[in-house]
PDB file of N, CA and C in Angstrom:
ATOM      1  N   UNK A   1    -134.364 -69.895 216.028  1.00  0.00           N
ATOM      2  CA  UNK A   1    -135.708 -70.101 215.543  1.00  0.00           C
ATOM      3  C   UNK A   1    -136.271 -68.749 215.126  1.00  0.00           C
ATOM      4  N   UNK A   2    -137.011 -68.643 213.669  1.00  0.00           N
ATOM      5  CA  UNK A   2    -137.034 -67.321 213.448  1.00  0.00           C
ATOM      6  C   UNK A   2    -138.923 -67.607 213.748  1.00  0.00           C
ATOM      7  N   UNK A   3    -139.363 -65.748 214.024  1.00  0.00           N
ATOM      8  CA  UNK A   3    -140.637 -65.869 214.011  1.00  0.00           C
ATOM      9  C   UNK A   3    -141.228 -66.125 213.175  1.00  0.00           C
ATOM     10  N   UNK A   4    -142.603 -66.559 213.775  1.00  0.00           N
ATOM     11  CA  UNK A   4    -143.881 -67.256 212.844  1.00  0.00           C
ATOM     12  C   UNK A   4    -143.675 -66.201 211.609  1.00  0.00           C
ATOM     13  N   UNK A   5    -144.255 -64.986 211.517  1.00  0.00           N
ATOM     14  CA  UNK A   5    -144.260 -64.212 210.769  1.00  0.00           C
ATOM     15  C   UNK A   5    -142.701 -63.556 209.525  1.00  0.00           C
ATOM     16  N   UNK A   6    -141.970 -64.460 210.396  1.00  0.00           N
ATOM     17  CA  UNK A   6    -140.648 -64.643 209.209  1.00  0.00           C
ATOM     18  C   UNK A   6    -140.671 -65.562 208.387  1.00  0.00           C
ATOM     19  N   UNK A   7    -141.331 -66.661 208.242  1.00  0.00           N
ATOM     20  CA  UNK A   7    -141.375 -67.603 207.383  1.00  0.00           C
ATOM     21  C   UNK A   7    -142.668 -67.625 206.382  1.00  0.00           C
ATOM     22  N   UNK A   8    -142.188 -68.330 205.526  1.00  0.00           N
ATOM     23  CA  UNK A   8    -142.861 -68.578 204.261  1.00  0.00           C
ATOM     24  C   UNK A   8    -143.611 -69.993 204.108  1.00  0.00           C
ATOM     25  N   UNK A   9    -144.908 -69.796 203.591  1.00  0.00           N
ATOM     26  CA  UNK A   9    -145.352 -71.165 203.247  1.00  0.00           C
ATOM     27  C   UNK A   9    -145.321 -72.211 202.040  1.00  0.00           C
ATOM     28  N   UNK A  10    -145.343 -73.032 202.080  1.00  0.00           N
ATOM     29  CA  UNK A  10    -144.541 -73.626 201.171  1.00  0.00           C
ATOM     30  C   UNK A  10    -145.595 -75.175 200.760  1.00  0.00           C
ATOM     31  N   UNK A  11    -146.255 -75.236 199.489  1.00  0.00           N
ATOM     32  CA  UNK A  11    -147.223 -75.714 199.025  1.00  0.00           C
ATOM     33  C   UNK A  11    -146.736 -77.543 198.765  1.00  0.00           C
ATOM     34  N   UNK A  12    -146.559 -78.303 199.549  1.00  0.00           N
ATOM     35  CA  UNK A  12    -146.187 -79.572 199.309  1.00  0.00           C
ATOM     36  C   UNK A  12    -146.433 -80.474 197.691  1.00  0.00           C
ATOM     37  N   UNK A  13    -147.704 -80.230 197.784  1.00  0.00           N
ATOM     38  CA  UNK A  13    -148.045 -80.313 196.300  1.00  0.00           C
ATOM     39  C   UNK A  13    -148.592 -78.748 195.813  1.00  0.00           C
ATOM     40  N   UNK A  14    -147.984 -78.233 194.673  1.00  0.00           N
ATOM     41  CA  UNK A  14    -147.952 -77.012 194.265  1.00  0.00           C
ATOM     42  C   UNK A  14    -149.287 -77.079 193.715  1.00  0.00           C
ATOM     43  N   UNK A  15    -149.697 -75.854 194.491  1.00  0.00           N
ATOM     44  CA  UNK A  15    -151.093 -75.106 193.504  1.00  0.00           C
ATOM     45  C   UNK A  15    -151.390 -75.224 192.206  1.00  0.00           C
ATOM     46  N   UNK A  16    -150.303 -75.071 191.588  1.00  0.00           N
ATOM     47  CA  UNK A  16    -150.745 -75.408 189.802  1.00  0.00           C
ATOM     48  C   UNK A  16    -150.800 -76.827 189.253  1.00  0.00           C
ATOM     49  N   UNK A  17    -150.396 -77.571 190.493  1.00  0.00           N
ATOM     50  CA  UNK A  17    -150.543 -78.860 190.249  1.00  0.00           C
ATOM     51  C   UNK A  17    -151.635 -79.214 190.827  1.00  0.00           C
ATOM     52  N   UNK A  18    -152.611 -78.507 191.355  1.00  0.00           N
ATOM     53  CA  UNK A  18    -153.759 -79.421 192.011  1.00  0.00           C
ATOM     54  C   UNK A  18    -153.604 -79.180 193.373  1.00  0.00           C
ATOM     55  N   UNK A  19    -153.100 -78.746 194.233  1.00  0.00           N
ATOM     56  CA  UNK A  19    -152.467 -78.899 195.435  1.00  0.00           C
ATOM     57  C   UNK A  19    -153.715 -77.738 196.092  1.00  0.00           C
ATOM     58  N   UNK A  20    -154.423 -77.792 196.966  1.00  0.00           N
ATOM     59  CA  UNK A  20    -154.899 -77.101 198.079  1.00  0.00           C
ATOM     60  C   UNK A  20    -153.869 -76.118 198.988  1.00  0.00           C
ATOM     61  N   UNK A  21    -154.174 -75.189 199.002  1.00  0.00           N
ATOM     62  CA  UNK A  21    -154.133 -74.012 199.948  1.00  0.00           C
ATOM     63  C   UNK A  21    -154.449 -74.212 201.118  1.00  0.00           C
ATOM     64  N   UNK A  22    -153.871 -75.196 201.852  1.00  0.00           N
ATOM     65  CA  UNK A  22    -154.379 -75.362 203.467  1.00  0.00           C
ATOM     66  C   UNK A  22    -153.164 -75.987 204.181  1.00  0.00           C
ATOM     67  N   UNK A  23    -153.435 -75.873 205.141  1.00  0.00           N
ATOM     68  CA  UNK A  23    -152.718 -76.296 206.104  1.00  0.00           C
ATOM     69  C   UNK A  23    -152.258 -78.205 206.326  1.00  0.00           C
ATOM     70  N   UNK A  24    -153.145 -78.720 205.732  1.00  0.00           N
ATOM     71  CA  UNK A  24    -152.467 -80.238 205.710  1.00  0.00           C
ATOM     72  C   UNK A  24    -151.820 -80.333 204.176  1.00  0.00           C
ATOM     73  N   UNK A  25    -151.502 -79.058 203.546  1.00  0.00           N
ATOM     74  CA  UNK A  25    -150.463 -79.240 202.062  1.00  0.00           C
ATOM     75  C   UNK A  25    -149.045 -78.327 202.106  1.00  0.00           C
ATOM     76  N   UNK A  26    -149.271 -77.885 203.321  1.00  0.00           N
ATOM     77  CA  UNK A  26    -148.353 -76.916 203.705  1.00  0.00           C
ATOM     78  C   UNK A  26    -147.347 -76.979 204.707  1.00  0.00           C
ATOM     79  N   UNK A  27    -145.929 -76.173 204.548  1.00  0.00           N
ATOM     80  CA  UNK A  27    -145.080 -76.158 205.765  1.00  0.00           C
ATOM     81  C   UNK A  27    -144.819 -74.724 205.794  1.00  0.00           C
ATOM     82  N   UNK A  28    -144.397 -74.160 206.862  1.00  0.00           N
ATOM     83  CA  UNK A  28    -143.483 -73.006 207.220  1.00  0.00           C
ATOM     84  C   UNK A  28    -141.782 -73.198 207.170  1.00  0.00           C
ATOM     85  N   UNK A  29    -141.700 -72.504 206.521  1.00  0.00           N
ATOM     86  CA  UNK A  29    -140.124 -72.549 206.624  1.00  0.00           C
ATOM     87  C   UNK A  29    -139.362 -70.941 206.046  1.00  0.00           C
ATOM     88  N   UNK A  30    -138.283 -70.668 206.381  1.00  0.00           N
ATOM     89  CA  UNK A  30    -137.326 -69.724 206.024  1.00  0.00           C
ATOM     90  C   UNK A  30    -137.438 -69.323 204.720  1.00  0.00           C
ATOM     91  N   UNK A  31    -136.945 -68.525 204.226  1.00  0.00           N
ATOM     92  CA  UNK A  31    -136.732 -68.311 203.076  1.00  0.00           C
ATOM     93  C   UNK A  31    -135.908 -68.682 202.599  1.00  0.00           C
ATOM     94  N   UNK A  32    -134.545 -68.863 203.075  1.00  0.00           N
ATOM     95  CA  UNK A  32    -133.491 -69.737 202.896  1.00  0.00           C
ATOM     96  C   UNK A  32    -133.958 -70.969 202.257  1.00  0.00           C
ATOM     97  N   UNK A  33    -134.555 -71.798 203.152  1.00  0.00           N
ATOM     98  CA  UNK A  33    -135.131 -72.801 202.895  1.00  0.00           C
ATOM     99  C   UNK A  33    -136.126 -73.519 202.603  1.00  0.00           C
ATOM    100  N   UNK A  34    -137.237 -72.581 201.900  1.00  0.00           N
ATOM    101  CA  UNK A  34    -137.989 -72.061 201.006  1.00  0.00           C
ATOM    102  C   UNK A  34    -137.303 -72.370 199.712  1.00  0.00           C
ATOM    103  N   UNK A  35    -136.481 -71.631 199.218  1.00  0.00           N
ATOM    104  CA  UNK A  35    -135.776 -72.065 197.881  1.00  0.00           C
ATOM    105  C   UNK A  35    -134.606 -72.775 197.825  1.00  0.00           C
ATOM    106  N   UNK A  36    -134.466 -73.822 199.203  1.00  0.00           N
ATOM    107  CA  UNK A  36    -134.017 -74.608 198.586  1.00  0.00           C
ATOM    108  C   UNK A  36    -134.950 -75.978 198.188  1.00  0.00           C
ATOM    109  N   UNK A  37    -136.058 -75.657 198.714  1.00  0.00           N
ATOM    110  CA  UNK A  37    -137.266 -76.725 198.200  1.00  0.00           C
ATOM    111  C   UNK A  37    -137.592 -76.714 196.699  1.00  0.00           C
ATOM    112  N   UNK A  38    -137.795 -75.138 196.384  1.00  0.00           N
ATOM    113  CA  UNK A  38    -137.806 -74.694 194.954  1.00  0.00           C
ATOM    114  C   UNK A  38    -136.810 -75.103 193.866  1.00  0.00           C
ATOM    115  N   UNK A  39    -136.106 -74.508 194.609  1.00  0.00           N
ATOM    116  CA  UNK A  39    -134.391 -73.899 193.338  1.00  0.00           C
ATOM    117  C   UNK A  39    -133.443 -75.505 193.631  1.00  0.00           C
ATOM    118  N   UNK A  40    -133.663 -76.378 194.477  1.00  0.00           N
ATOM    119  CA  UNK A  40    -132.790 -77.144 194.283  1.00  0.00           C
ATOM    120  C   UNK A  40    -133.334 -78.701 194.705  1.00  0.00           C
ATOM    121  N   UNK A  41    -134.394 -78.584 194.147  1.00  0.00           N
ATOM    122  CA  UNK A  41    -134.974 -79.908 194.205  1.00  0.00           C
ATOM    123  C   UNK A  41    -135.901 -80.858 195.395  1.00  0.00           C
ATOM    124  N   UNK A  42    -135.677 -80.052 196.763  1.00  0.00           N
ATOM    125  CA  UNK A  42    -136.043 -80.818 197.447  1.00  0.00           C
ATOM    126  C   UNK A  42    -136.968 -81.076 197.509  1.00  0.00           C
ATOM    127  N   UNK A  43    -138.005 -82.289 197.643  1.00  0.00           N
ATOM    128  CA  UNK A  43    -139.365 -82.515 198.753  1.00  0.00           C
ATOM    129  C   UNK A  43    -139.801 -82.441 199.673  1.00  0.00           C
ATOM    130  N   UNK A  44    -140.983 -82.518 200.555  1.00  0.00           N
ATOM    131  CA  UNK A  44    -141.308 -82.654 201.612  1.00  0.00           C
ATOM    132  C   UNK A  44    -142.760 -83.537 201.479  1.00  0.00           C
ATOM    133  N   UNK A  45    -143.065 -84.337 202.770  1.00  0.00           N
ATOM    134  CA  UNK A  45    -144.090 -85.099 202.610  1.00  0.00           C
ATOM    135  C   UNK A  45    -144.150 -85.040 204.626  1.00  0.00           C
ATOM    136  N   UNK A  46    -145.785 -85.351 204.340  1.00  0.00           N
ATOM    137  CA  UNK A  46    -146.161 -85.030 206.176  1.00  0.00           C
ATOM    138  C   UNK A  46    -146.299 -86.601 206.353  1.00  0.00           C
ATOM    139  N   UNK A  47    -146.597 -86.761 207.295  1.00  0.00           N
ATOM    140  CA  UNK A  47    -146.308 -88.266 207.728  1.00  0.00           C
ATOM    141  C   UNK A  47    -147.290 -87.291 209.402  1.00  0.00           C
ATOM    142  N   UNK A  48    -148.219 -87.567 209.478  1.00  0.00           N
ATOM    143  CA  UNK A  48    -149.003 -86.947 210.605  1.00  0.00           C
ATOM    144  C   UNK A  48    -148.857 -85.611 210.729  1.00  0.00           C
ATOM    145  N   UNK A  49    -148.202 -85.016 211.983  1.00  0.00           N
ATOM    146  CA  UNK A  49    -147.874 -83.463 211.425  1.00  0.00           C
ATOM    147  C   UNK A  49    -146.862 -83.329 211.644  1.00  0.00           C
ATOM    148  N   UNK A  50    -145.806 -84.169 211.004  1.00  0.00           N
ATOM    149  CA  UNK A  50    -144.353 -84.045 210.882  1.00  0.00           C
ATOM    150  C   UNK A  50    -143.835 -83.682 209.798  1.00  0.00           C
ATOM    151  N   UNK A  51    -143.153 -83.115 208.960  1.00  0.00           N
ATOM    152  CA  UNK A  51    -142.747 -82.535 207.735  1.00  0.00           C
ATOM    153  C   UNK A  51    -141.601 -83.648 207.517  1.00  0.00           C
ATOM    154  N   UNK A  52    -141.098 -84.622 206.932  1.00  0.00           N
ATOM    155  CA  UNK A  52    -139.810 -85.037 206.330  1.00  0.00           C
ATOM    156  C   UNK A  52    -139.445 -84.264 204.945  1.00  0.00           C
ATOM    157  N   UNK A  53    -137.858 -84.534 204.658  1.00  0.00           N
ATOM    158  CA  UNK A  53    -137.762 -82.926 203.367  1.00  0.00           C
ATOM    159  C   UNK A  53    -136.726 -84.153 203.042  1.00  0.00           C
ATOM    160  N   UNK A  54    -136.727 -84.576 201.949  1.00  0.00           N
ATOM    161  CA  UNK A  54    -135.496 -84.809 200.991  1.00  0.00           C
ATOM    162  C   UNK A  54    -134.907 -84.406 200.194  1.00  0.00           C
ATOM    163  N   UNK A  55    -133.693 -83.969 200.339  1.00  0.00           N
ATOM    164  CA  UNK A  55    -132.646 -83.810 199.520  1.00  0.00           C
ATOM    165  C   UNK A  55    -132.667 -84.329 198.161  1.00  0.00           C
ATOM    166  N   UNK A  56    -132.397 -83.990 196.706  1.00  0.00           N
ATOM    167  CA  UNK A  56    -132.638 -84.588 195.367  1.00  0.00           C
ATOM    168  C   UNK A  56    -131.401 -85.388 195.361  1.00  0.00           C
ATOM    169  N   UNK A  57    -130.985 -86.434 194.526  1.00  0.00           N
ATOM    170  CA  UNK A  57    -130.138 -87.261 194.467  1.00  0.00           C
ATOM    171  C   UNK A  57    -128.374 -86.506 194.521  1.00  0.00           C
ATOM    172  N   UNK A  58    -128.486 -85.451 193.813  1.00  0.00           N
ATOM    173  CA  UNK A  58    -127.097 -84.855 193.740  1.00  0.00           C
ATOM    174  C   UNK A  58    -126.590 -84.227 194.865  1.00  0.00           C
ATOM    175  N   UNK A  59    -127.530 -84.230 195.955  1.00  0.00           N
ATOM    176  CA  UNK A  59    -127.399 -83.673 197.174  1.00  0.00           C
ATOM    177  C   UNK A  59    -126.823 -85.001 198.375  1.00  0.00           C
ATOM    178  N   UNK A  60    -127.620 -85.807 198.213  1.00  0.00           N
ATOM    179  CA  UNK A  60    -127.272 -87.452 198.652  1.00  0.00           C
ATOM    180  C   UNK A  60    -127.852 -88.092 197.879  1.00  0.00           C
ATOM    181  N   UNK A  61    -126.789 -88.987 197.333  1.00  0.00           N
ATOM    182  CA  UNK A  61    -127.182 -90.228 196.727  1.00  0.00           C
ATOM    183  C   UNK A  61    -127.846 -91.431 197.264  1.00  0.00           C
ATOM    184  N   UNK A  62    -128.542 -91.346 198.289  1.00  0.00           N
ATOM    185  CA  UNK A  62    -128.909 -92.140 199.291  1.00  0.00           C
ATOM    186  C   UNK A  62    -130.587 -91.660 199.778  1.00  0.00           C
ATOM    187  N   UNK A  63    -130.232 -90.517 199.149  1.00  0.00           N
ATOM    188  CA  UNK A  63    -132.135 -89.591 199.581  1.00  0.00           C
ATOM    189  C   UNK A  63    -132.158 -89.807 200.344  1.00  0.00           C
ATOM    190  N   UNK A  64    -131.751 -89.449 201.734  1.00  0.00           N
ATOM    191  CA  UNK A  64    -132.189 -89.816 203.377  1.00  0.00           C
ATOM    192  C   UNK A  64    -132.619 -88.567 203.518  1.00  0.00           C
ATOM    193  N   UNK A  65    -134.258 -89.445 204.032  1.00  0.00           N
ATOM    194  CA  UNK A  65    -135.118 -88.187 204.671  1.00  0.00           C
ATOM    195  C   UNK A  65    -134.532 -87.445 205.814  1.00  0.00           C
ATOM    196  N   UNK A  66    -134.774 -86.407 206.138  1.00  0.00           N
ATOM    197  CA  UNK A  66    -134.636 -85.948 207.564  1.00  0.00           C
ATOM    198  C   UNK A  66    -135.712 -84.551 208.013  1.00  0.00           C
ATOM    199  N   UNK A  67    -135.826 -84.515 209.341  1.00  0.00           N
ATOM    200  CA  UNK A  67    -136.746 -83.573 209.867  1.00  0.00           C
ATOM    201  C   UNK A  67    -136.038 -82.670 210.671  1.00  0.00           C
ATOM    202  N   UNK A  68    -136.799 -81.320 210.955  1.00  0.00           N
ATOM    203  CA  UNK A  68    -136.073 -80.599 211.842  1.00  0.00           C
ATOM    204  C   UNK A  68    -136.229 -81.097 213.373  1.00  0.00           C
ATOM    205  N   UNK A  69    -135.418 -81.343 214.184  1.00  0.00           N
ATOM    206  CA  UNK A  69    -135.152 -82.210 215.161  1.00  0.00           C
ATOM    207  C   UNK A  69    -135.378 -80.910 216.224  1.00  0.00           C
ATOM    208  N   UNK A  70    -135.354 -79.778 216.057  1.00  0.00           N
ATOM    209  CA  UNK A  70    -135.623 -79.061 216.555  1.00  0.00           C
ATOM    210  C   UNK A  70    -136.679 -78.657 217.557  1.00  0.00           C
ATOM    211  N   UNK A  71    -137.931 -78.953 216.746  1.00  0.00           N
ATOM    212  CA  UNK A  71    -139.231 -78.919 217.377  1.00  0.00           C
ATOM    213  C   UNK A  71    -139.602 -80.507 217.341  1.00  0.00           C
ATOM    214  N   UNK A  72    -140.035 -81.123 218.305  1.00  0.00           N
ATOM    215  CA  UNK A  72    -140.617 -82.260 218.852  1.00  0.00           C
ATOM    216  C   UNK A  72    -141.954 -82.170 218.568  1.00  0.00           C
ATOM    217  N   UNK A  73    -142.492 -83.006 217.077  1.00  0.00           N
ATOM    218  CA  UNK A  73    -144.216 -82.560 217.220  1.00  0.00           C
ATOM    219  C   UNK A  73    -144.707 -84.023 217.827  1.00  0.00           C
ATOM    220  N   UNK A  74    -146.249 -83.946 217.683  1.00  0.00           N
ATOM    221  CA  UNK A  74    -146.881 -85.141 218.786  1.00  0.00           C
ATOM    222  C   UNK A  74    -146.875 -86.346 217.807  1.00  0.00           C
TER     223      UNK A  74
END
Protein backbone atom coordinates (compact mmCIF):
# COMPACT_ATOMS: atom_id res chain seq x y z
CA UNK A 1 0.00 0.00 0.00
CA UNK A 2 1.69 3.14 -1.08
CA UNK A 3 1.28 6.49 0.91
CA UNK A 4 -1.55 8.90 0.80
CA UNK A 5 0.83 11.38 -0.57
CA UNK A 6 2.09 8.87 -3.35
CA UNK A 7 -0.95 8.78 -5.19
CA UNK A 8 -2.68 10.70 -7.68
CA UNK A 9 -6.19 11.90 -8.09
CA UNK A 10 -8.07 10.89 -10.64
CA UNK A 11 -11.30 12.90 -11.96
CA UNK A 12 -14.17 10.18 -12.59
CA UNK A 13 -15.87 12.47 -14.82
CA UNK A 14 -13.04 14.68 -16.28
CA UNK A 15 -12.91 18.37 -15.61
CA UNK A 16 -13.20 19.35 -19.19
CA UNK A 17 -16.11 17.43 -19.33
CA UNK A 18 -18.04 19.09 -16.63
CA UNK A 19 -16.79 17.00 -13.85
CA UNK A 20 -16.23 18.78 -10.30
CA UNK A 21 -13.06 18.89 -8.42
CA UNK A 22 -14.17 17.14 -5.26
CA UNK A 23 -14.06 14.38 -3.54
CA UNK A 24 -17.41 12.51 -4.54
CA UNK A 25 -15.78 12.73 -8.48
CA UNK A 26 -12.64 11.49 -7.39
CA UNK A 27 -10.31 8.43 -6.55
CA UNK A 28 -6.70 8.05 -5.34
CA UNK A 29 -4.73 5.78 -7.02
CA UNK A 30 -0.95 5.06 -8.18
CA UNK A 31 0.42 6.35 -10.92
CA UNK A 32 0.71 3.15 -12.43
CA UNK A 33 -2.76 3.06 -12.27
CA UNK A 34 -3.58 6.41 -12.90
CA UNK A 35 -2.69 5.81 -16.58
CA UNK A 36 -4.04 2.96 -16.90
CA UNK A 37 -7.47 4.74 -16.39
CA UNK A 38 -6.12 7.33 -18.93
CA UNK A 39 -3.88 5.56 -21.52
CA UNK A 40 -5.91 2.43 -21.66
CA UNK A 41 -9.38 2.94 -21.34
CA UNK A 42 -10.52 2.16 -18.09
CA UNK A 43 -13.52 3.55 -15.93
CA UNK A 44 -14.42 3.97 -12.62
CA UNK A 45 -17.84 4.71 -11.04
CA UNK A 46 -18.58 5.06 -7.00
CA UNK A 47 -21.41 3.10 -5.96
CA UNK A 48 -21.39 4.79 -2.16
CA UNK A 49 -17.75 5.18 -1.33
CA UNK A 50 -16.60 2.29 -3.16
CA UNK A 51 -14.68 2.88 -6.43
CA UNK A 52 -15.55 -0.11 -9.12
CA UNK A 53 -12.87 0.34 -12.29
CA UNK A 54 -13.57 -1.46 -15.55
CA UNK A 55 -11.41 -2.73 -17.79
CA UNK A 56 -12.31 -1.53 -21.74
CA UNK A 57 -13.51 -4.43 -23.82
CA UNK A 58 -9.98 -5.49 -25.25
CA UNK A 59 -8.91 -6.00 -21.80
CA UNK A 60 -12.08 -8.40 -21.00
CA UNK A 61 -14.58 -9.03 -23.19
CA UNK A 62 -16.94 -9.48 -20.47
CA UNK A 63 -16.23 -5.83 -18.71
CA UNK A 64 -16.26 -7.32 -15.21
CA UNK A 65 -16.16 -4.70 -12.75
CA UNK A 66 -13.81 -5.15 -9.94
CA UNK A 67 -12.61 -3.23 -6.73
CA UNK A 68 -9.58 -3.14 -4.74
CA UNK A 69 -10.37 -5.88 -2.21
CA UNK A 70 -7.76 -4.57 -0.33
CA UNK A 71 -9.32 -1.92 1.73
CA UNK A 72 -12.83 -2.90 3.13
CA UNK A 73 -14.90 0.47 2.86
CA UNK A 74 -18.35 0.83 4.90
Amino acid sequence: MAPAQWTEAHHIIPWQDGGDTSVDNGVLCCSRHHHYLHDRGWTVRLVGNIAWFTPPYNEDINRRERRNTYHRGS
